[in-house]
N, C-alpha and C. Protein backbone atom coordinates (compact mmCIF):
# COMPACT_ATOMS: atom_id res chain seq x y z
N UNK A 1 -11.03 45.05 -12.13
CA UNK A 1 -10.75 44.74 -10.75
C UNK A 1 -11.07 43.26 -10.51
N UNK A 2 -10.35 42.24 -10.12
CA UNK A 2 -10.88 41.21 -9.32
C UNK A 2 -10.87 40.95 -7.95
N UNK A 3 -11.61 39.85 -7.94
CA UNK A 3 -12.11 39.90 -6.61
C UNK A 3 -11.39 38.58 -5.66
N UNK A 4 -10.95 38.63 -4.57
CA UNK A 4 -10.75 38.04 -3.64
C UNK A 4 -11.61 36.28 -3.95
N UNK A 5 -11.39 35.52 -3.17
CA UNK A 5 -12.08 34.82 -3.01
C UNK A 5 -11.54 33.86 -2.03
N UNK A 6 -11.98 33.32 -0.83
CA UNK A 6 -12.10 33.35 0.54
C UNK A 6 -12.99 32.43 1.01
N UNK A 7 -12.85 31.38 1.92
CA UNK A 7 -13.00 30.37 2.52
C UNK A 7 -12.26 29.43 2.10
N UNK A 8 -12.94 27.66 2.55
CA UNK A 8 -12.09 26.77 3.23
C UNK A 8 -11.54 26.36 1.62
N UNK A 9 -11.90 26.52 0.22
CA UNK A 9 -11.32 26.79 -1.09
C UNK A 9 -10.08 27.19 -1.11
N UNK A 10 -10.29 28.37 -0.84
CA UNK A 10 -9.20 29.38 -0.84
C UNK A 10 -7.86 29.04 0.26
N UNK A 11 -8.52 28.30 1.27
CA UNK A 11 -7.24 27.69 2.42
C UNK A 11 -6.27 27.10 1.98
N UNK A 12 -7.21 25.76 1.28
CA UNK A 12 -6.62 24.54 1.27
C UNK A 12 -6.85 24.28 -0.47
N UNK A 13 -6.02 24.99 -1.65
CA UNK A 13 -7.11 24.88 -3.05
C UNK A 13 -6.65 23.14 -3.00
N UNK A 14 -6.78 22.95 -4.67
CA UNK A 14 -6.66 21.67 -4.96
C UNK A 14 -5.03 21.23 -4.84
N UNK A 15 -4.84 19.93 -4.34
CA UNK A 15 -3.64 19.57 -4.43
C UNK A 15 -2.99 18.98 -5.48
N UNK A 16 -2.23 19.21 -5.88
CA UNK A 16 -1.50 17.91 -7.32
C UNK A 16 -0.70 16.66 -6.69
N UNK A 17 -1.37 15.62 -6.57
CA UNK A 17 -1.40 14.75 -5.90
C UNK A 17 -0.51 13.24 -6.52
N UNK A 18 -0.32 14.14 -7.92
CA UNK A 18 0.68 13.18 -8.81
C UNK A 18 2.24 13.89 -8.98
N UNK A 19 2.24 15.18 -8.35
CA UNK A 19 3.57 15.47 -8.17
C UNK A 19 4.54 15.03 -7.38
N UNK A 20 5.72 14.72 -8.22
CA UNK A 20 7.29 14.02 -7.30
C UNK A 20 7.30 13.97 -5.59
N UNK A 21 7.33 13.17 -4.85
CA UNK A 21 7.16 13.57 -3.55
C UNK A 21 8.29 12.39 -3.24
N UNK A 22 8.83 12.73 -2.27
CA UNK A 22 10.52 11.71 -1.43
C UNK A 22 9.55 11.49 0.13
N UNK A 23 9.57 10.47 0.38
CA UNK A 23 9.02 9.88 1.77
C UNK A 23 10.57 9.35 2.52
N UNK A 24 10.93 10.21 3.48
CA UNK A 24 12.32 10.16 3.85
C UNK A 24 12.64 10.04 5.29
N UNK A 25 13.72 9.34 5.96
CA UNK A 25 14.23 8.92 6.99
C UNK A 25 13.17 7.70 7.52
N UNK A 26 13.03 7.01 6.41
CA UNK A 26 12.28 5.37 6.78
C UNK A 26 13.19 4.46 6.48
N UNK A 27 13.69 3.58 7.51
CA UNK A 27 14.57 2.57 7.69
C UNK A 27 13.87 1.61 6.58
N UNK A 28 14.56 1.12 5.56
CA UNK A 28 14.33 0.42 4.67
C UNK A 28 15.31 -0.96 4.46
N UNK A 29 15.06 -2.25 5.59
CA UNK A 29 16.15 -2.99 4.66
C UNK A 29 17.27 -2.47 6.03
N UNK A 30 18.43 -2.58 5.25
CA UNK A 30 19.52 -2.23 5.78
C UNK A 30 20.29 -1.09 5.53
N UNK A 31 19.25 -0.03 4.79
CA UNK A 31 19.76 1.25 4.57
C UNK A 31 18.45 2.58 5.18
N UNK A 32 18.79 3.88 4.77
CA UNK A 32 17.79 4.58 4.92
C UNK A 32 17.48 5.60 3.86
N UNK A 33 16.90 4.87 2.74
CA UNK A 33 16.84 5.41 1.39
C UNK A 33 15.60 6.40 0.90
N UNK A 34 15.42 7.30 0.62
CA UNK A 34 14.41 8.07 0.61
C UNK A 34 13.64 7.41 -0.75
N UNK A 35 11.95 7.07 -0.77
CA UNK A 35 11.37 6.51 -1.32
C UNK A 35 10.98 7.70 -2.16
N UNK A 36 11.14 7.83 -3.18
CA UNK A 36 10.31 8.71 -4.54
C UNK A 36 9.22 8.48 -5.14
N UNK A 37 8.34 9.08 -5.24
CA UNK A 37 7.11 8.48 -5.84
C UNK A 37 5.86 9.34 -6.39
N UNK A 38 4.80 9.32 -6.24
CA UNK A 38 3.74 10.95 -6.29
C UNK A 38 3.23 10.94 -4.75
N UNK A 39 3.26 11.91 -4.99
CA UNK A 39 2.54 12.83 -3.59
C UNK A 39 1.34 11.89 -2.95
N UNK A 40 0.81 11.42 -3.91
CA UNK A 40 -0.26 10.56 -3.03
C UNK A 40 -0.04 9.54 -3.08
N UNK A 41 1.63 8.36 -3.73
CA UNK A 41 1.87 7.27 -3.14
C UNK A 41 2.47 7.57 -2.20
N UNK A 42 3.51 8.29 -1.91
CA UNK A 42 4.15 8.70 -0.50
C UNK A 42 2.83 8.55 0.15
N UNK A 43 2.12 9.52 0.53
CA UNK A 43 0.96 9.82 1.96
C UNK A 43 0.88 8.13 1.86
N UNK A 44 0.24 6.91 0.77
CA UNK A 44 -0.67 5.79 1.10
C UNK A 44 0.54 5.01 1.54
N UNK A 45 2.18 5.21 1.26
CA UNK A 45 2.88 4.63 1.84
C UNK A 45 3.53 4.89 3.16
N UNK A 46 3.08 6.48 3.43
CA UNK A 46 3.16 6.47 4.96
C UNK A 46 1.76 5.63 5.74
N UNK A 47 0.89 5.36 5.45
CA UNK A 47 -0.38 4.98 6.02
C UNK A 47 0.07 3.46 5.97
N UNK A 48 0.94 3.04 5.81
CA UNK A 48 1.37 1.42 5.94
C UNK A 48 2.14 1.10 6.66
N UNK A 49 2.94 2.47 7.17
CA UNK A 49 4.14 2.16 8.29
C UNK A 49 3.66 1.86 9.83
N UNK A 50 4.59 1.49 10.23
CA UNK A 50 3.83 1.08 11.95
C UNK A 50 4.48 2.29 12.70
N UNK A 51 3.23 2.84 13.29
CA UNK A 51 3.56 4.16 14.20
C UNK A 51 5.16 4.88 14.38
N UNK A 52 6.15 3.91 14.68
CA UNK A 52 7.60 3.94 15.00
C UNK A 52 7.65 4.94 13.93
N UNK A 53 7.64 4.34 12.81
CA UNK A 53 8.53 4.79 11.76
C UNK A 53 7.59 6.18 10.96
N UNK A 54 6.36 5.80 11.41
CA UNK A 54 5.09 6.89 10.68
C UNK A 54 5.96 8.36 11.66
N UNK A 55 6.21 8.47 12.96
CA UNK A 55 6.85 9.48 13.38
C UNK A 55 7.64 9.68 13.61
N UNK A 56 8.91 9.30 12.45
CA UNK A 56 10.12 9.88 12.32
C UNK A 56 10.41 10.12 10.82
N UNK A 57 9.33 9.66 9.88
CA UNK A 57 9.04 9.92 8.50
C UNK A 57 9.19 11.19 8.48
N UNK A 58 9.63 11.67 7.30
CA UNK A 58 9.47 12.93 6.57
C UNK A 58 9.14 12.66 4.95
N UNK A 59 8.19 13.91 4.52
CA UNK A 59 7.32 13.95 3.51
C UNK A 59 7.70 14.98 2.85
N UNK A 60 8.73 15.27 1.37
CA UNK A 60 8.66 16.18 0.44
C UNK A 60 8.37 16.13 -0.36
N UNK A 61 7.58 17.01 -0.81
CA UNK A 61 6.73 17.46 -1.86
C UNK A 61 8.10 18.25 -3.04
N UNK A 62 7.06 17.92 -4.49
CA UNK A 62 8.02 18.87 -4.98
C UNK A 62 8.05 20.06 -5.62
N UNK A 63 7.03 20.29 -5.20
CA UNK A 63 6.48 21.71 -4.66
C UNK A 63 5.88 22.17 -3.18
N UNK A 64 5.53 23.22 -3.10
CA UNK A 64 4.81 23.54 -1.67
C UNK A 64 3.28 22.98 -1.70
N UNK A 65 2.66 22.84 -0.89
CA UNK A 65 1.21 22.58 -0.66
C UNK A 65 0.65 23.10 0.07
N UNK A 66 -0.15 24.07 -0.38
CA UNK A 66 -0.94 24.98 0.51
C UNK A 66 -2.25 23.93 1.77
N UNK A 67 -1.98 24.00 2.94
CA UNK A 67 -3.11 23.74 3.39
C UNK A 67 -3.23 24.64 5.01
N UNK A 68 -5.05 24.70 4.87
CA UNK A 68 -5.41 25.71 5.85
C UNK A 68 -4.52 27.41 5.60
N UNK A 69 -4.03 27.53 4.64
CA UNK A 69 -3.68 28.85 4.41
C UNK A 69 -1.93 28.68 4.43
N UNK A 70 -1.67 28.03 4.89
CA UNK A 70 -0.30 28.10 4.92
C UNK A 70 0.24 26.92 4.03
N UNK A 71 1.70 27.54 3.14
CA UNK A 71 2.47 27.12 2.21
C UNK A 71 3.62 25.65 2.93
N UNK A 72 3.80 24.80 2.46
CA UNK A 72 4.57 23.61 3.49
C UNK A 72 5.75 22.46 2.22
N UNK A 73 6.58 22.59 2.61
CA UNK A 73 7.38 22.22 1.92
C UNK A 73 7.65 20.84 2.36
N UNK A 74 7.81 20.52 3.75
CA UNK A 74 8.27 19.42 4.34
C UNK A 74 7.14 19.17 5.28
N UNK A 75 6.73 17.85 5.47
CA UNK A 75 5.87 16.95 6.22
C UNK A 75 6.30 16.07 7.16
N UNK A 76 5.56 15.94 8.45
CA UNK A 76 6.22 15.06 9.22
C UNK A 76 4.69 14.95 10.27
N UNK A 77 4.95 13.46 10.93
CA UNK A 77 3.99 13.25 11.90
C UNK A 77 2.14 13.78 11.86
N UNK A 78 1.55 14.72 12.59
CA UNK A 78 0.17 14.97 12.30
C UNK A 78 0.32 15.34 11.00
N UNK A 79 1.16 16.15 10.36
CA UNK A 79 1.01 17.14 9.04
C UNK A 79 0.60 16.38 7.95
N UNK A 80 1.77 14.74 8.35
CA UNK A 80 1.05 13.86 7.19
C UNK A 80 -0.08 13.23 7.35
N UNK A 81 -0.29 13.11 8.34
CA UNK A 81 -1.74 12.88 8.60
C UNK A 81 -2.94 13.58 8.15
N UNK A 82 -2.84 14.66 8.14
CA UNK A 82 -3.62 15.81 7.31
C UNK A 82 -3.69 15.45 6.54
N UNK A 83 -2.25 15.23 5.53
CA UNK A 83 -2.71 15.14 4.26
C UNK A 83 -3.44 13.57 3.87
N UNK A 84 -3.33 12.79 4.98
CA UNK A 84 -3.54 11.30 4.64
C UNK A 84 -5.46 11.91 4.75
N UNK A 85 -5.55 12.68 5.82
CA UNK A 85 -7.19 13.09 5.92
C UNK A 85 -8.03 13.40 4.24
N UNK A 86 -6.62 14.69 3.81
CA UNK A 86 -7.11 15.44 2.72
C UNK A 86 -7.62 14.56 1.91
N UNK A 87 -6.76 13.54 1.18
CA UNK A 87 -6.78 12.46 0.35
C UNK A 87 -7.51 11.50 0.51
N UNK A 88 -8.13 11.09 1.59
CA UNK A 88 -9.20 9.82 1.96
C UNK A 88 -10.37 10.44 2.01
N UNK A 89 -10.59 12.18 1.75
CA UNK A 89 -11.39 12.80 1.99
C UNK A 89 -12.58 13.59 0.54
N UNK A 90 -11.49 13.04 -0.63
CA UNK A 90 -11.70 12.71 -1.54
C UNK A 90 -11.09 14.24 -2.39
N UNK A 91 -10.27 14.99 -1.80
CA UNK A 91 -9.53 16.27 -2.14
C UNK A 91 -8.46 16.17 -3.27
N UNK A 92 -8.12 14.58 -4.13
CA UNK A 92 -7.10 14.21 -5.17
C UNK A 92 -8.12 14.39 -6.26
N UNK A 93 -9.48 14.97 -6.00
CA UNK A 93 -10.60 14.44 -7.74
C UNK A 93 -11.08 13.38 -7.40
N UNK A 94 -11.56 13.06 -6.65
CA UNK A 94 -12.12 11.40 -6.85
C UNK A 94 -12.75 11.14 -5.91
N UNK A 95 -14.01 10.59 -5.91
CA UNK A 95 -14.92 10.47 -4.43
C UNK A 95 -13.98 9.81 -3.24
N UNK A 96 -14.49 10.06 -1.91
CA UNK A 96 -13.82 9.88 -0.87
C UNK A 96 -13.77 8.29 -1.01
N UNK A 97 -12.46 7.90 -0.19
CA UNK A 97 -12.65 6.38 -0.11
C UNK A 97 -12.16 6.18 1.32
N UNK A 98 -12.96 4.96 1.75
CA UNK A 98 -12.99 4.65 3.35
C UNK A 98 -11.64 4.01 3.23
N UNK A 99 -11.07 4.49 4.54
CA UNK A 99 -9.67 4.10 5.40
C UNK A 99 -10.13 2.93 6.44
């Protein structure tokens, strides 16, 4: 038999933070090209945009990412913010680093 296992672990497990991620509908230039990159250059390259564009960004992963219990395929506005939290919070493996 195994056993369950339950709390804020179990919400939010570890993220893969080097998987394929598209940072998309950011005016780039004179086009609107979706930026490819890992999951945690997308989030540090949404954290560079100026508000405008930080909330009309979209964030795919290329996989789902579990956080707080629920599965999320696509990111946008607070959500990436979360994850900008998760990641400055030191949730990629690596002690937290100040924002």
């Amino acid at each position: 038999m195994t056993e369950a296992t339950w709390g804020d672990a179990a919400m939010t497990p570890e993220i893969n933070w080097r998987m394929s991620a598209s940072l998309e509908s950011v005016h780039r230039g004179d086009s609107d090209i979706a930026e490819v990159t890992s999951l945690r250059g997308a989030v540090r390259a949404w954290q560079q945009l100026d508000p405008g564009h930080q909330a009309g960004a979209t964030l795919r992963p290329e996989h789902p990412v579990q956080i707080d219990g629920v599965s999320t395929t696509s990111f946008s506005g607070s959500a990436i913010a979360k994850l900008v939290d998760l990641l400055n919070d030191g949730h990629d493996g690596s002690a937290p680093v100040a924002a």
